[in-house]
Protein backbone atom coordinates (compact mmCIF):
# COMPACT_ATOMS: atom_id res chain seq x y z
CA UNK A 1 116.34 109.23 110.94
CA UNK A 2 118.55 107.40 108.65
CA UNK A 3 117.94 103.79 110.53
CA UNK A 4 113.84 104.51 109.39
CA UNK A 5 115.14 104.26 106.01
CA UNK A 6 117.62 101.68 105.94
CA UNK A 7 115.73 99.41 107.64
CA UNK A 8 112.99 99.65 105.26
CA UNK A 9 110.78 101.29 107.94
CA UNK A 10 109.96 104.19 106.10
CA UNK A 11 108.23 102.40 103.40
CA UNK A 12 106.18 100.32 106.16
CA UNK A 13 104.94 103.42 107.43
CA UNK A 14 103.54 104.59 103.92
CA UNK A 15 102.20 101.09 103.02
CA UNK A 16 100.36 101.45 106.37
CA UNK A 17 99.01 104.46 105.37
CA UNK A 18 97.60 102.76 102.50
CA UNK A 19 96.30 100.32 103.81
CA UNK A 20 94.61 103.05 106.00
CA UNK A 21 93.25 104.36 102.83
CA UNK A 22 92.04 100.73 101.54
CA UNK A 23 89.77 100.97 104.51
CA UNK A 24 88.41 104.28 104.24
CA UNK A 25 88.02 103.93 100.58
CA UNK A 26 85.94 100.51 101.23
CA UNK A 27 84.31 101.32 104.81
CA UNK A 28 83.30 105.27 103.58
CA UNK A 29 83.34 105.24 99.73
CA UNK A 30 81.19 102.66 99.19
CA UNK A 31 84.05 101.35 96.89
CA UNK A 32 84.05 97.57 96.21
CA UNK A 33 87.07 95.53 97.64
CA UNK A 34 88.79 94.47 93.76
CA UNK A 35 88.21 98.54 92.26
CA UNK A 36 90.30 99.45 95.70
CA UNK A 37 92.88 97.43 95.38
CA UNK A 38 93.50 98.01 91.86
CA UNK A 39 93.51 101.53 92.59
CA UNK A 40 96.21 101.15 95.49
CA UNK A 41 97.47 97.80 94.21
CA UNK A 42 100.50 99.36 91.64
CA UNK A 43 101.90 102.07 94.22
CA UNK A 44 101.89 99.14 96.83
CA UNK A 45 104.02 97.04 94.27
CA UNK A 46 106.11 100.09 93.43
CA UNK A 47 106.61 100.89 97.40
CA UNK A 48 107.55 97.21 97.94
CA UNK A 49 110.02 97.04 95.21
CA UNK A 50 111.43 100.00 97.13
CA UNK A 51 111.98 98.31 100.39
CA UNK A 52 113.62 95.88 98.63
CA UNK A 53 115.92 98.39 97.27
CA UNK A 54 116.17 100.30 100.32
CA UNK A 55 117.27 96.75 102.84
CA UNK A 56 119.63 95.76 99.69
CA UNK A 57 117.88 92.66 98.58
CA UNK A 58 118.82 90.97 95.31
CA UNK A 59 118.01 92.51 92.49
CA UNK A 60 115.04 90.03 91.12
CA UNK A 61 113.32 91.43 94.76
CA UNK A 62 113.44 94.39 93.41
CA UNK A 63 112.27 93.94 89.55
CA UNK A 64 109.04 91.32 90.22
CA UNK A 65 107.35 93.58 92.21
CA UNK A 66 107.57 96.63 89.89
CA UNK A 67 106.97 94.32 86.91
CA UNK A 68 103.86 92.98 88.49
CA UNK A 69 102.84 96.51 89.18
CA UNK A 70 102.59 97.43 85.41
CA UNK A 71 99.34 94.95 84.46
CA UNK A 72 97.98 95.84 87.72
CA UNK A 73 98.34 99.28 86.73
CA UNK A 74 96.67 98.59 82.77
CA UNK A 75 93.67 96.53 84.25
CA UNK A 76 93.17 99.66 85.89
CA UNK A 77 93.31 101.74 83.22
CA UNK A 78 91.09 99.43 81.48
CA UNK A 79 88.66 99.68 83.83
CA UNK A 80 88.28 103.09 82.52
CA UNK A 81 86.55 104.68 85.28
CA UNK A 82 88.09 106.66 87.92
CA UNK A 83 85.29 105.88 90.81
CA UNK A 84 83.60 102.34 90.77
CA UNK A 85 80.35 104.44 90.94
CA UNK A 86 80.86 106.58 87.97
């Protein structure tokens, strides 16, 4: 189990997962493509940055991601909403 993480596998499987989730959200929800992947978009960042961390890449791998997450996350926010429908 400990080559899933260090390899960076682990996080693969969870971003698949979300990307799983992208789909249903879009496909079943009704939810417009851009509201979905601001939604998802910050925890992606976040789980990337942790790859990066987790396959020992230098640390500016590691910071853009999870600085890019943080607008991501306050257009979001901005948004105000926490379903594109209501």
């Amino acid at each position: 189990m400990t080559w899933l993480f260090a390899s960076g596998h682990a996080v693969d499987i969870v971003l698949a997962v979300l990307v799983a989730e992208l789909g249903w959200l879009v496909a079943r929800r009704g939810w417009p493509i851009p509201y979905a992947l601001l939604r998802l978009g910050p925890g992606a960042l976040m789980l990337a940055a942790l790859r990066a961390a987790l396959v020992d890449l230098d640390w500016y791998w590691i910071a853009l991601p999870l600085l890019l997450s943080f607008p991501v996350h306050l257009v979001d926010l901005a948004r105000g909403t926490t379903r594109p429908d209501g």
